[in-house]
N, C-alpha and C. Protein backbone atom coordinates (compact mmCIF):
# COMPACT_ATOMS: atom_id res chain seq x y z
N UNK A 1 -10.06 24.33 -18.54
CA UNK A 1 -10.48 24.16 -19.93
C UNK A 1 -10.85 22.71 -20.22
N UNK A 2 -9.76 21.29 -19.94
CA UNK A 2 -10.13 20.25 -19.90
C UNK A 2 -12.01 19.99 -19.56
N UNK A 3 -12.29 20.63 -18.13
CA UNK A 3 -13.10 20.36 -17.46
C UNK A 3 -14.14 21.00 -18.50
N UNK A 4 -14.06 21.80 -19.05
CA UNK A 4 -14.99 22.75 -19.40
C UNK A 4 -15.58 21.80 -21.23
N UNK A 5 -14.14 21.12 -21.58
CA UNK A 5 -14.64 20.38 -22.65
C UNK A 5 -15.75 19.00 -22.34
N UNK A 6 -15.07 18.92 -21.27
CA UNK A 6 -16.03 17.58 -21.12
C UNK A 6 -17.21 17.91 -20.77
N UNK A 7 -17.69 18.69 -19.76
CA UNK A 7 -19.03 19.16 -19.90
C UNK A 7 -19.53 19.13 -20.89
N UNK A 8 -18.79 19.90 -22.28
CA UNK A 8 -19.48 20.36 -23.06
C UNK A 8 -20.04 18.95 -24.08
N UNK A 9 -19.03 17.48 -23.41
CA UNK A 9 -18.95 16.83 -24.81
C UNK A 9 -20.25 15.95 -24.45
N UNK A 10 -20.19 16.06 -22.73
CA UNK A 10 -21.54 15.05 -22.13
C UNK A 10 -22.81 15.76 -22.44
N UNK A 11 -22.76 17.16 -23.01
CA UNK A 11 -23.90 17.86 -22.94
C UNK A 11 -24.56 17.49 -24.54
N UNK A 12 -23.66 16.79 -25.39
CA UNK A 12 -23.56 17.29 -26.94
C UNK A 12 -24.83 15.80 -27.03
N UNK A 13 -26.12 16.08 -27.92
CA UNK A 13 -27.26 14.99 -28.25
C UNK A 13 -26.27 13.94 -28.88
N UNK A 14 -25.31 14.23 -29.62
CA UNK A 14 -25.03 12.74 -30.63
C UNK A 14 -24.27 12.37 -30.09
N UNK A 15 -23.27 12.22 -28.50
CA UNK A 15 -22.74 11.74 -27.62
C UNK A 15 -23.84 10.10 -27.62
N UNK A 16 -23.49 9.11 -27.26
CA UNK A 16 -24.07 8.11 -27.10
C UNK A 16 -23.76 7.65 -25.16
N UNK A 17 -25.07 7.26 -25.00
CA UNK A 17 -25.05 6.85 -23.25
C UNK A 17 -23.95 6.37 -22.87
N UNK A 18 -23.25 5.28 -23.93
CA UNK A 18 -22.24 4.49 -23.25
C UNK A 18 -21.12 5.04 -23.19
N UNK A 19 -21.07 6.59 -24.45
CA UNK A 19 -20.23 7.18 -24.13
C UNK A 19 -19.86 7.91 -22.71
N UNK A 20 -20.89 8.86 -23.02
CA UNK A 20 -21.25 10.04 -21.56
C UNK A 20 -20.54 8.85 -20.38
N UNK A 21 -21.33 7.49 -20.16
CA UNK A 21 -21.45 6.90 -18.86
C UNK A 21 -19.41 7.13 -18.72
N UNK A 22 -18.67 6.36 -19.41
CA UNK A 22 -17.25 5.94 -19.19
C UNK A 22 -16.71 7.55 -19.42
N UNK A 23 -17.02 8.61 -19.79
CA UNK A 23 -16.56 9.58 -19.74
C UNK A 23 -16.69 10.03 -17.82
N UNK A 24 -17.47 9.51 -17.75
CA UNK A 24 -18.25 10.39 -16.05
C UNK A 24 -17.42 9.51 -15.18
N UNK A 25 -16.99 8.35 -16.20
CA UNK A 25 -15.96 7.65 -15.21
C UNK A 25 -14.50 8.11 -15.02
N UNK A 26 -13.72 8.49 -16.20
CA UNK A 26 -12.63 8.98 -16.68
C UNK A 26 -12.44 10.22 -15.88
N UNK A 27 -13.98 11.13 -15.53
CA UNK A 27 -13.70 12.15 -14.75
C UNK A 27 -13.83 12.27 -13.35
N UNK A 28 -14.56 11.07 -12.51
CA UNK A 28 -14.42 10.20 -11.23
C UNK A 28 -13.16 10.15 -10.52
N UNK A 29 -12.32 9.53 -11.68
CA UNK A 29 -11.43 8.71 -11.35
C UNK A 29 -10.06 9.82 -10.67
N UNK A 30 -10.54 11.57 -11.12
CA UNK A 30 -9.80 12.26 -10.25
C UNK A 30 -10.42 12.27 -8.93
N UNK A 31 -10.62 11.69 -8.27
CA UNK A 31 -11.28 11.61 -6.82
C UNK A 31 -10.15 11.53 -6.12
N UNK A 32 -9.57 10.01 -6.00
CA UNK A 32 -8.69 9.89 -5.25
C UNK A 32 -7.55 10.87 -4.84
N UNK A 33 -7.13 11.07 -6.45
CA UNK A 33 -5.76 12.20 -6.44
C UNK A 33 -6.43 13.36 -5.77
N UNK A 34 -7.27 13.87 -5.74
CA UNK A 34 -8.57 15.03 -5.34
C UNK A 34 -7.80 15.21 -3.40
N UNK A 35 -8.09 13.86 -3.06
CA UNK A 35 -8.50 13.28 -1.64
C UNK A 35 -7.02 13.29 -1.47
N UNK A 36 -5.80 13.22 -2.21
CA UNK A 36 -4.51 12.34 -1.53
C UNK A 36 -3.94 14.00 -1.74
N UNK A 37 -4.39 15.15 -2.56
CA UNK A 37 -3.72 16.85 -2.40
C UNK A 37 -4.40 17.45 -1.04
N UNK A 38 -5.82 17.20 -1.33
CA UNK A 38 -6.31 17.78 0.41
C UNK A 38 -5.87 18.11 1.69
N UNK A 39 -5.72 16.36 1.86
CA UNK A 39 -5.03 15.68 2.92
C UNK A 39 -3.55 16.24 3.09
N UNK A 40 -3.05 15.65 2.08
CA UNK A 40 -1.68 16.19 2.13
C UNK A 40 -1.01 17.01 1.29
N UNK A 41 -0.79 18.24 1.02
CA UNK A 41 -0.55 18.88 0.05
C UNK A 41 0.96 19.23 -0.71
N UNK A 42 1.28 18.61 0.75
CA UNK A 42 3.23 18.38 0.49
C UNK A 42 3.66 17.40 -0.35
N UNK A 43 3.04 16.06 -0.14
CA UNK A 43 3.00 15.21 -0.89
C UNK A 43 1.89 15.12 -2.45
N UNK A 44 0.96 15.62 -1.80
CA UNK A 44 -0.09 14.87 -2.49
C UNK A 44 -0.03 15.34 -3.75
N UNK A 45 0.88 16.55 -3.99
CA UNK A 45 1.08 17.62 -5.20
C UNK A 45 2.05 16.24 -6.32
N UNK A 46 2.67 15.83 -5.60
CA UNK A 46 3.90 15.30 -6.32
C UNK A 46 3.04 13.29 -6.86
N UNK A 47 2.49 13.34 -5.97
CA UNK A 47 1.73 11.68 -5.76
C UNK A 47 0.59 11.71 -6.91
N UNK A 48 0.02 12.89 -6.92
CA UNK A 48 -1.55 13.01 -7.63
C UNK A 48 -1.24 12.57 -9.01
N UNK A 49 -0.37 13.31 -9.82
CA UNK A 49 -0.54 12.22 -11.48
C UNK A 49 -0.39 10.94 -11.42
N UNK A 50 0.40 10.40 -10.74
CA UNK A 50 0.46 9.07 -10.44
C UNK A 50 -1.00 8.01 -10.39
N UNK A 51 -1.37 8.68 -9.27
CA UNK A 51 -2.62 8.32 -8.80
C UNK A 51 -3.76 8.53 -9.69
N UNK A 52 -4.12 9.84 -10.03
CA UNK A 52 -4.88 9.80 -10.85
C UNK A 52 -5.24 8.65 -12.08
N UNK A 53 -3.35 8.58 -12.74
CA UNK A 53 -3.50 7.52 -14.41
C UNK A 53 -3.46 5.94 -13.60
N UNK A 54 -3.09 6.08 -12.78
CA UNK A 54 -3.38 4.54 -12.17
C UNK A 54 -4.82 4.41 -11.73
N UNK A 55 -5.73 5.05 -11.30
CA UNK A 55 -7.19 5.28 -10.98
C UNK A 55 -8.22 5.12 -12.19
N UNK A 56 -7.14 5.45 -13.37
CA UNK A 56 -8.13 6.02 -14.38
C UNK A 56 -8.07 4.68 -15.59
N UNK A 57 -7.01 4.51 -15.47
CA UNK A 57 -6.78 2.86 -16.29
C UNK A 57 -7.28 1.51 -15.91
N UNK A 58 -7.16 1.76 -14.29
CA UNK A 58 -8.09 0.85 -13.84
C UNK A 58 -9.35 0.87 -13.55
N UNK A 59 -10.03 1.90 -14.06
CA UNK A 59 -11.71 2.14 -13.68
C UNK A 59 -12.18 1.91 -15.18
N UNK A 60 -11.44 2.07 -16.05
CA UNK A 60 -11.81 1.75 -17.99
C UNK A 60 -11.58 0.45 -17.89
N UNK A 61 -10.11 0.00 -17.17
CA UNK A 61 -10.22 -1.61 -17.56
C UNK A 61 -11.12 -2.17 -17.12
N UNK A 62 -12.04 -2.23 -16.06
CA UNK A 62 -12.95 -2.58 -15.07
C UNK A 62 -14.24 -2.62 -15.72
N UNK A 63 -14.54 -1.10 -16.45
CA UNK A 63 -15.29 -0.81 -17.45
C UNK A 63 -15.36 -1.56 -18.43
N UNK A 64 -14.64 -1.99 -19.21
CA UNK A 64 -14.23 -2.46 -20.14
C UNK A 64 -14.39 -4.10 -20.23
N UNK A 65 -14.10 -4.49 -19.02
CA UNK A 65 -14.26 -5.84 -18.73
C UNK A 65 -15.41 -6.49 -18.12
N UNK A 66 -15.80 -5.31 -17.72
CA UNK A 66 -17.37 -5.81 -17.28
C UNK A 66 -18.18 -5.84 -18.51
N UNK A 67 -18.18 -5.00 -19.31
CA UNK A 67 -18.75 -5.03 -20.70
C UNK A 67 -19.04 -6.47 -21.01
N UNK A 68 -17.39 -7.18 -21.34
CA UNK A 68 -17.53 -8.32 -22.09
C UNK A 68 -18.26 -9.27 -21.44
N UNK A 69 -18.22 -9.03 -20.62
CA UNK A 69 -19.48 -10.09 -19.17
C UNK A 69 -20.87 -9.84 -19.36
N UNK A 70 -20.98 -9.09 -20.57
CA UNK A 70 -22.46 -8.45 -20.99
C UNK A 70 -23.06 -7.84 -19.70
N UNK A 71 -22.53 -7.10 -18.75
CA UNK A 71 -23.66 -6.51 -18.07
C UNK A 71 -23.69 -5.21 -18.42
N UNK A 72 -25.17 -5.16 -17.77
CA UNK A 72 -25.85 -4.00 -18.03
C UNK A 72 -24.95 -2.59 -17.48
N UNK A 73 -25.23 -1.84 -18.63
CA UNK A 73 -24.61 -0.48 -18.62
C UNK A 73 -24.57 0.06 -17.40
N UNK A 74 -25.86 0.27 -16.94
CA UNK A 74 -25.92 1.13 -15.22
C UNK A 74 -25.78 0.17 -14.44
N UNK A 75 -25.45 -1.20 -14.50
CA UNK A 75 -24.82 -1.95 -13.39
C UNK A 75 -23.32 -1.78 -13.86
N UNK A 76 -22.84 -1.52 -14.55
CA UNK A 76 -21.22 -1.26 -14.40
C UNK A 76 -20.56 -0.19 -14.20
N UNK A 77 -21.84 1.09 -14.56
CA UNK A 77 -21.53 2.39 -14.36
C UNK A 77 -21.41 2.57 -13.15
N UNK A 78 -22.28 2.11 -11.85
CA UNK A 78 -22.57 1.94 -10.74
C UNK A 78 -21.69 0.75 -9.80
N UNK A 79 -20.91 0.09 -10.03
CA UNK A 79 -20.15 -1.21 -9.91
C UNK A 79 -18.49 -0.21 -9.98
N UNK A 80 -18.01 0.20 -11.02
CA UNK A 80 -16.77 1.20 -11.59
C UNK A 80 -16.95 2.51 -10.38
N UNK A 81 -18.25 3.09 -10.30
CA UNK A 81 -17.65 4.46 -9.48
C UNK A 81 -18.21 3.89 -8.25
N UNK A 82 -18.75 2.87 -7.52
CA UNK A 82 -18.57 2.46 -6.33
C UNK A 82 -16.72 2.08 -5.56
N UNK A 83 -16.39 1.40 -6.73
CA UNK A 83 -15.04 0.85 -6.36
C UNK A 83 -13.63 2.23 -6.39
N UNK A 84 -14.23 3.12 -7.14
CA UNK A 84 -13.60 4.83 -7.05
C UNK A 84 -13.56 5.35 -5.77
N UNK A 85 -15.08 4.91 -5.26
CA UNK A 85 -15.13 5.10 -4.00
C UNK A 85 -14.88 4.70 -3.07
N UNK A 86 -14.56 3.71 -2.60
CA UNK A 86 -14.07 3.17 -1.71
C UNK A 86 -12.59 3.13 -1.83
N UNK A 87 -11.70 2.73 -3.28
CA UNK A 87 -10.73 3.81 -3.35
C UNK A 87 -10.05 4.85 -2.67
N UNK A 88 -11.02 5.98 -2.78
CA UNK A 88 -10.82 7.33 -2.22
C UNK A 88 -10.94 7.26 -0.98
N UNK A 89 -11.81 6.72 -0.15
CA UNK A 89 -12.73 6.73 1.14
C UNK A 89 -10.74 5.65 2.17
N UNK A 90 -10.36 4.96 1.09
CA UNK A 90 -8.92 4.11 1.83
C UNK A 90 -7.82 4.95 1.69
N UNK A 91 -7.89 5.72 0.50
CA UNK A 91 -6.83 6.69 0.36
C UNK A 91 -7.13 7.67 1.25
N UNK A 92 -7.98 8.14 1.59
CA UNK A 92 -8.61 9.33 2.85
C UNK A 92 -8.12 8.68 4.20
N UNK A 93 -8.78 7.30 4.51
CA UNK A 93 -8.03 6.71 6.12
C UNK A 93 -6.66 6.91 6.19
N UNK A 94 -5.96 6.21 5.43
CA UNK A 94 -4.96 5.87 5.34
C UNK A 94 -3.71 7.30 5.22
N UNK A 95 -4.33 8.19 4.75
CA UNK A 95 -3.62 9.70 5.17
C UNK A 95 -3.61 9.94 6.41
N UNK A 96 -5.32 9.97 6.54
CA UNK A 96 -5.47 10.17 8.01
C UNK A 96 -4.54 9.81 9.32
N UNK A 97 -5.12 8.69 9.29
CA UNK A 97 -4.05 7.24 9.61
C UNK A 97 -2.85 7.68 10.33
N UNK A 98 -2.69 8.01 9.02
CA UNK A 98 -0.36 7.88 9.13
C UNK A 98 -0.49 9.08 9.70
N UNK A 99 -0.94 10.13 9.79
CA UNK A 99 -0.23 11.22 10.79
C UNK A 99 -1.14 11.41 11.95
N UNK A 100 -1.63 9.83 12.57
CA UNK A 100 -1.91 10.22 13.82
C UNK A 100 -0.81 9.71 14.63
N UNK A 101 -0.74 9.99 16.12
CA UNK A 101 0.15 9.07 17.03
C UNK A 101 0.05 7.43 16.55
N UNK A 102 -0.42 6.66 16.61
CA UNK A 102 -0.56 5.25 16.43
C UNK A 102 -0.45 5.07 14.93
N UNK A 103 -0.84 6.10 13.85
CA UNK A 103 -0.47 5.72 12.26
C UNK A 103 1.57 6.21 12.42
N UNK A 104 1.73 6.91 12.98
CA UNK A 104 3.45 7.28 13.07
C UNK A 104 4.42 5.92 13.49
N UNK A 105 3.46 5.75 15.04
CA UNK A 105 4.28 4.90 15.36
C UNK A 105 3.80 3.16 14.46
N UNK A 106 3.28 3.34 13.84
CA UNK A 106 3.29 1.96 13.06
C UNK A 106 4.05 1.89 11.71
N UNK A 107 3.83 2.91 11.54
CA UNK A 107 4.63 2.99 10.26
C UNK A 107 6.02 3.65 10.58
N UNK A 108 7.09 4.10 11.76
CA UNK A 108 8.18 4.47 11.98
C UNK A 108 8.44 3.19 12.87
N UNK A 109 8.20 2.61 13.75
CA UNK A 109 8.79 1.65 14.67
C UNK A 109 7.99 -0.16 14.24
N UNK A 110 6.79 -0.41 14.94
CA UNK A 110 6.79 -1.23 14.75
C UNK A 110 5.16 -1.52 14.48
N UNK A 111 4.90 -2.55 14.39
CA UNK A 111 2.96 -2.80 14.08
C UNK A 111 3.01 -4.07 14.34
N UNK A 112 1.92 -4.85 15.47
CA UNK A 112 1.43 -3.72 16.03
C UNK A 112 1.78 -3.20 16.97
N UNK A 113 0.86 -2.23 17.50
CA UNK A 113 0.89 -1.25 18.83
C UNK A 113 1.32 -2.23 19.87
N UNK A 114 2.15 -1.77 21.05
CA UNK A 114 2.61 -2.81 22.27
C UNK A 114 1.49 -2.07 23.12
N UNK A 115 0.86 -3.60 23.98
CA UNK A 115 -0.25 -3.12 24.37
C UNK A 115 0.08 -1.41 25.83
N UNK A 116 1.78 -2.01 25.84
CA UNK A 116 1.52 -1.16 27.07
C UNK A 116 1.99 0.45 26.86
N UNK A 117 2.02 0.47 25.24
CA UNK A 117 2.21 1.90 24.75
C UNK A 117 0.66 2.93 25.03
N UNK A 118 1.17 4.14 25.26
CA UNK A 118 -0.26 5.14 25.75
C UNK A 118 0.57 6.66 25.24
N UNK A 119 -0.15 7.11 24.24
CA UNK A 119 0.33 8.60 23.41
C UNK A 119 0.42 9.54 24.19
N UNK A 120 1.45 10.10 24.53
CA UNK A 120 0.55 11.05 24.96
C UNK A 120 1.09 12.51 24.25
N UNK A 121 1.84 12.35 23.06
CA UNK A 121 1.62 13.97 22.20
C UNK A 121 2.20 13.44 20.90
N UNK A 122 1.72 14.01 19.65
CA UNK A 122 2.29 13.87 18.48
C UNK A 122 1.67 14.89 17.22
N UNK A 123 3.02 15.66 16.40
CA UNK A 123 3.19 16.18 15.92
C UNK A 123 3.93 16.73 14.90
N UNK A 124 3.89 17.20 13.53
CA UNK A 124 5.09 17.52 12.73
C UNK A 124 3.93 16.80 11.04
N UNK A 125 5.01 17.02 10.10
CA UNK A 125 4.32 16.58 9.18
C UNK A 125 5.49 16.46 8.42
N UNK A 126 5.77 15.60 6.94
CA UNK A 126 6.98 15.45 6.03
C UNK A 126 5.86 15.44 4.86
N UNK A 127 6.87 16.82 3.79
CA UNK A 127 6.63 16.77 2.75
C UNK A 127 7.57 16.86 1.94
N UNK A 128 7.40 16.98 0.41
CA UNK A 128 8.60 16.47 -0.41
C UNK A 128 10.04 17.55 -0.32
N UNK A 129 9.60 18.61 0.63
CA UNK A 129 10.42 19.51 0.81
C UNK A 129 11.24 18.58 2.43
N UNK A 130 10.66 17.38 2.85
CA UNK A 130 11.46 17.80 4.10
C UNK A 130 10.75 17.63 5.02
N UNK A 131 10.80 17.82 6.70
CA UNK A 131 9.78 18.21 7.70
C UNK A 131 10.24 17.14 8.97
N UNK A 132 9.71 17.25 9.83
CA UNK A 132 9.98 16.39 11.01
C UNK A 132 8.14 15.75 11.83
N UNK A 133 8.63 14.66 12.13
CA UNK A 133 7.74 14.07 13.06
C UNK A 133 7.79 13.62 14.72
N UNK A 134 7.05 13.65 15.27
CA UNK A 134 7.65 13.71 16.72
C UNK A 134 6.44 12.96 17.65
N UNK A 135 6.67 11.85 18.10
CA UNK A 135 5.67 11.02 18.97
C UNK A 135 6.00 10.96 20.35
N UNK A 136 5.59 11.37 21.21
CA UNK A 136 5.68 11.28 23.10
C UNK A 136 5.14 10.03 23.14
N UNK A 137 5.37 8.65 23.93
CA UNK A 137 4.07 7.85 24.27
C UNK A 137 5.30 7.57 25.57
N UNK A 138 4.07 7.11 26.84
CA UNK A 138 4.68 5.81 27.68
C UNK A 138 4.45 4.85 27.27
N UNK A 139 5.55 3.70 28.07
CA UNK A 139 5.47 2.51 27.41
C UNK A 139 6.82 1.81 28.57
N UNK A 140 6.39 -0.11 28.62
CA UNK A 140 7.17 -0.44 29.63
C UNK A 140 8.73 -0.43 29.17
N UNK A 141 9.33 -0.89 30.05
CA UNK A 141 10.70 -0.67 29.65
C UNK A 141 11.47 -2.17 29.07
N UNK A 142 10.71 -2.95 29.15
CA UNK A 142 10.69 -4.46 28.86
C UNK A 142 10.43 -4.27 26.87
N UNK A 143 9.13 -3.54 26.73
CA UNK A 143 8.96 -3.05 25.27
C UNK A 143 9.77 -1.95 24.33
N UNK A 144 10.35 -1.07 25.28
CA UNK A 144 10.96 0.11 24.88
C UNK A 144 12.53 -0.69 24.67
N UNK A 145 12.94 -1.55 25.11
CA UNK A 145 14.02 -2.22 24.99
C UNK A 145 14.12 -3.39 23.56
N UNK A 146 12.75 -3.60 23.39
CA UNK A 146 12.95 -4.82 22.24
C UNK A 146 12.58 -3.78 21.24
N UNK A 147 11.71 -3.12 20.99
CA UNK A 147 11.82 -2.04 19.98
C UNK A 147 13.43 -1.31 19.57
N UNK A 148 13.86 -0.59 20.58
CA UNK A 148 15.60 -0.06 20.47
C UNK A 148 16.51 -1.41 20.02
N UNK A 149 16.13 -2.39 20.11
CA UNK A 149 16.98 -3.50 19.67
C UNK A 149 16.22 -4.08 18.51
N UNK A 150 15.05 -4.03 18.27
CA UNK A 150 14.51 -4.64 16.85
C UNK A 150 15.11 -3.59 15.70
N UNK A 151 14.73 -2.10 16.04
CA UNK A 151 14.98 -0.75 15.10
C UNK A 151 16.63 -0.76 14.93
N UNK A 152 17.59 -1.58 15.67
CA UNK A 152 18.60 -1.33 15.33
C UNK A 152 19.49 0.36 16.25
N UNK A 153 18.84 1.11 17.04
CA UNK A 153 18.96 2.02 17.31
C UNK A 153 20.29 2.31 18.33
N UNK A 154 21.20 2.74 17.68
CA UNK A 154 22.76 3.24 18.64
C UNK A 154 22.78 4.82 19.78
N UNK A 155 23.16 4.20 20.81
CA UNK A 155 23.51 5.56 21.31
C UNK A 155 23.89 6.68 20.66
N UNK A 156 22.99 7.65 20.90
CA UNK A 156 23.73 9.30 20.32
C UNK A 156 24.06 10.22 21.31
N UNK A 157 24.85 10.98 20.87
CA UNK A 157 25.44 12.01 22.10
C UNK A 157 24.45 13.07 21.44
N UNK A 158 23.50 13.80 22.16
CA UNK A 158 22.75 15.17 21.46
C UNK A 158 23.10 16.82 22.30
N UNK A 159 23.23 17.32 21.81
CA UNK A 159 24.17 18.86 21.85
C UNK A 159 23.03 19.78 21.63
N UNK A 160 22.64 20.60 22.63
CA UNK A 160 21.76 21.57 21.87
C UNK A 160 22.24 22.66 21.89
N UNK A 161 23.44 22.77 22.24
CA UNK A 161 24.37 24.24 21.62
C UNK A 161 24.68 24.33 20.13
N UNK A 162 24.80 22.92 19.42
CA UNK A 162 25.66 23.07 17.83
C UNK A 162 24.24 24.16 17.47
N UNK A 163 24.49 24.25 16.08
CA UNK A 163 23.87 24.81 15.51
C UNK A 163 22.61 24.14 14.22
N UNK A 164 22.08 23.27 15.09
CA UNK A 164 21.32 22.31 14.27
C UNK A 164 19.79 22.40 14.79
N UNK A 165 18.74 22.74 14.47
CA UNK A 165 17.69 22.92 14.73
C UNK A 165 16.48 22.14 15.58
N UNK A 166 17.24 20.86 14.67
CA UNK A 166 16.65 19.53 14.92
C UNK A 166 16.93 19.56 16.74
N UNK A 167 18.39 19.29 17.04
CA UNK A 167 18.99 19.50 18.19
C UNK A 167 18.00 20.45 19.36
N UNK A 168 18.09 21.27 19.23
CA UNK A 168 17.00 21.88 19.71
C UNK A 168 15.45 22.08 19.93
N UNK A 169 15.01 21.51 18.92
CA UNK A 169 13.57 21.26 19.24
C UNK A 169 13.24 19.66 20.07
N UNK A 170 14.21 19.29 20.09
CA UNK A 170 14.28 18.28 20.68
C UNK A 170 14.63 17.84 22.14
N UNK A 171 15.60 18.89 22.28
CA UNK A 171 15.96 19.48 24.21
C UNK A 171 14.70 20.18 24.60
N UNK A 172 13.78 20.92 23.32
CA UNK A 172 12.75 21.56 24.13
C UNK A 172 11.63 20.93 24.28
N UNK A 173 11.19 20.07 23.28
CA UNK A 173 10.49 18.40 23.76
C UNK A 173 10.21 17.94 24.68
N UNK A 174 11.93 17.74 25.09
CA UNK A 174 12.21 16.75 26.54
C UNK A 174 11.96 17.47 27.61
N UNK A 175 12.43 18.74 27.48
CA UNK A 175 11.97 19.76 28.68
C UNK A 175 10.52 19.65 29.21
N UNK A 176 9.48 20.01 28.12
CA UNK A 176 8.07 19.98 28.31
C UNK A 176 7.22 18.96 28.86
N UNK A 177 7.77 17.70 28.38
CA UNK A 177 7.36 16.15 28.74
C UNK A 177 7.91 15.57 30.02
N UNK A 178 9.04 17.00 30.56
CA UNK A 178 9.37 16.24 31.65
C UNK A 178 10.16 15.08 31.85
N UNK A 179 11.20 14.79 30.80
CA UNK A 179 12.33 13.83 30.57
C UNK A 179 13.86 13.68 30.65
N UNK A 180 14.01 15.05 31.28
CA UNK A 180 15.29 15.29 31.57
C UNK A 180 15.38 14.54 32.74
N UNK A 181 16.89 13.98 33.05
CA UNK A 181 17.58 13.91 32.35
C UNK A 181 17.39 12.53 31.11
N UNK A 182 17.73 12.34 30.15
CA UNK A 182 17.22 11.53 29.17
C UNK A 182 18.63 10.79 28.35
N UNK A 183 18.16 9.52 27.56
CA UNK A 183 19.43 9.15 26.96
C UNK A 183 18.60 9.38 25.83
N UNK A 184 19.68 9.33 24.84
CA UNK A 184 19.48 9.59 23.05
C UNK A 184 20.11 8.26 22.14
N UNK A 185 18.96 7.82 21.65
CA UNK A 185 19.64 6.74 20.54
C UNK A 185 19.56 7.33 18.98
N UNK A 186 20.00 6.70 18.20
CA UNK A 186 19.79 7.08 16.61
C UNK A 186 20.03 5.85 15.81
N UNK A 187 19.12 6.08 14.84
CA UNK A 187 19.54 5.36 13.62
C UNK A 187 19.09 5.93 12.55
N UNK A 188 19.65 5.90 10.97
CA UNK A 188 19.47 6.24 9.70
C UNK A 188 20.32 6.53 9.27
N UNK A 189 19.72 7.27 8.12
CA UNK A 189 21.12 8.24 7.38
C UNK A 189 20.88 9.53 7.97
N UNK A 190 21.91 10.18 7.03
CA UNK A 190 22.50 11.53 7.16
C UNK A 190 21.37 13.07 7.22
N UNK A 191 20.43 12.13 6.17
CA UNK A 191 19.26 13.43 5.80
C UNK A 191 17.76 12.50 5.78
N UNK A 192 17.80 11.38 6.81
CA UNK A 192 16.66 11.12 6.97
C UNK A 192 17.16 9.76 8.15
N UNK A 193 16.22 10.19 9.70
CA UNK A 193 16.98 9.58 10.43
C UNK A 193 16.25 9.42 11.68
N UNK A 194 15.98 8.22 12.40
CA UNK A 194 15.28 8.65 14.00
C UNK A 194 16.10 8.68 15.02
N UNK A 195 15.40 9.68 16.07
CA UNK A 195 16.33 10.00 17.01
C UNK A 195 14.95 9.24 18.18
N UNK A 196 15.61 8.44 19.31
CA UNK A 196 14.93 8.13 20.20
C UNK A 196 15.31 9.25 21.30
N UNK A 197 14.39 9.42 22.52
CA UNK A 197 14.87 9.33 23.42
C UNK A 197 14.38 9.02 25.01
N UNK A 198 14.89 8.96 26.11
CA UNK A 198 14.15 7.60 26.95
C UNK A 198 14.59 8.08 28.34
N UNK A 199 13.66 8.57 29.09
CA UNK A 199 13.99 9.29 30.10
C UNK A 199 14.79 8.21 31.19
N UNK A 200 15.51 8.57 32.41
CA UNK A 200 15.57 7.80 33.76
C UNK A 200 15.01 6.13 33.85
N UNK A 201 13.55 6.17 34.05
CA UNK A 201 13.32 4.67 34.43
C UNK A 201 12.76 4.16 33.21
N UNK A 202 13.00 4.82 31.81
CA UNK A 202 12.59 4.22 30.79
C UNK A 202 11.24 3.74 30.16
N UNK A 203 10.61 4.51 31.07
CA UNK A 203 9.25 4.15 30.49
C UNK A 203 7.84 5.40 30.12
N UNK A 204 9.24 6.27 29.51
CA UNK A 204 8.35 7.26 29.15
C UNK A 204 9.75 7.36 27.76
N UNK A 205 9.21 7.59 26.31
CA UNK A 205 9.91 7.49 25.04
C UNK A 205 9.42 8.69 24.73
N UNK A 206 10.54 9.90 23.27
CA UNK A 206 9.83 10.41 22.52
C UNK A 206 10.85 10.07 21.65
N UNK A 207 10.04 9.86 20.46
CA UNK A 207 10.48 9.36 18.88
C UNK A 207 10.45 10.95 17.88
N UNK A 208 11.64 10.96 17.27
CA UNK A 208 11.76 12.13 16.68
C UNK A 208 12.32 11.90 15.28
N UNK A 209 11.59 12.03 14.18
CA UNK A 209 11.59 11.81 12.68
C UNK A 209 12.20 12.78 12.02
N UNK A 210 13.19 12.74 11.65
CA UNK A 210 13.49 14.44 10.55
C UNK A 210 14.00 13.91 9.26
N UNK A 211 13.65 14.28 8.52
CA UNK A 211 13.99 14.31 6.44
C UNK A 211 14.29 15.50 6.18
N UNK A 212 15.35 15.86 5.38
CA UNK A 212 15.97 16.88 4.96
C UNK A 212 15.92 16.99 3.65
């Protein structure tokens, strides 16, 4: 209905240009939030009003301030939804980004990349419900050691008999990658926490993310 008024108000003759123009902006400015539910829908549900009134205050103030600079109408109309765009186009990488192997491990361990890290599986997703993330890479054991000591990371004893899920998808991980037998480190809290773990000669890691 919103949508359906504004059509109707850009369509109306005694609307004035400068109106219509900052209206077409006001309705732009759902782009981003548009781009950040797509992408991610776990999050992006909970992120999008946010985004949106922060998108939308700053594309009027912008508007608004270019005015007093006297420029021309279609250079600010054009100036305001360029900068929407590129906006959106960073909010789009930057999703992207974070749930690849190299956006995980930069944003869970460290940035940047150690040159002698090489992916080789990653998977999982966290949304406001929860979810797990999970990165395979090799990497030397000289790096895998200052990382476990930069992250703070303690030996864990891991059980895949209890009755914990996590526990288990995680013995079946190591199975597949070929890491048995393996040691287990941890650090975090209780309901949001990483679990390392680091086969024999240490130079094969998988990083395991879970939020509850």
């Amino acid at each position: 209905m919103l949508w359906l008024e504004l059509v109707e108000t850009l369509s109306a003759e005694t609307v004035s240009p400068g109106t219509k123009s900052s209206l077409v902006v006001v309705a732009a400015s759902a782009a981003p939030a548009v781009v950040c539910v797509l992408l991610d829908p776990g999050f992006g549900f909970f992120l999008a009003p946010f985004l949106l009134l922060l998108t939308c205050v700053c594309a009027l103030a912008a508007w608004f301030l270019l005015k007093l600079f006297r420029l021309p109408e279609r250079a600010r109309f054009f100036l305001v939804l360029g900068g929407i765009a590129l906006w959106s186009v960073y909010i789009g990488y930057t999703e992207i980004h974070s749930n690849t192997a190299a956006g995980r491990f930069e944003r869970l361990l460290v940035e940047p990349i150690p040159k002698s890290v090489r992916f080789l599986d990653s998977e999982g997703a966290i949304g406001m419900a929860g979810g797990h993330e999970i990165i395979v890479f090799a990497i030397s054991p000289a790096d895998l050691n200052a990382i476990l000591k930069a992250k703070k990371f303690k030996p864990h004893e891991l059980d895949s008999s209890r009755d914990q899920s996590y526990q288990r998808r995680l013995v079946a991980f190591a199975k597949r990658h070929q890491m048995e037998p393996f040691t287990a480190y941890r650090v975090g809290e209780e309901y949001d926490f990483l679990i390392m773990l680091t086969n024999t000669n240490r130079d094969k890691a998988l990083l395991y993310r879970d939020r509850l």
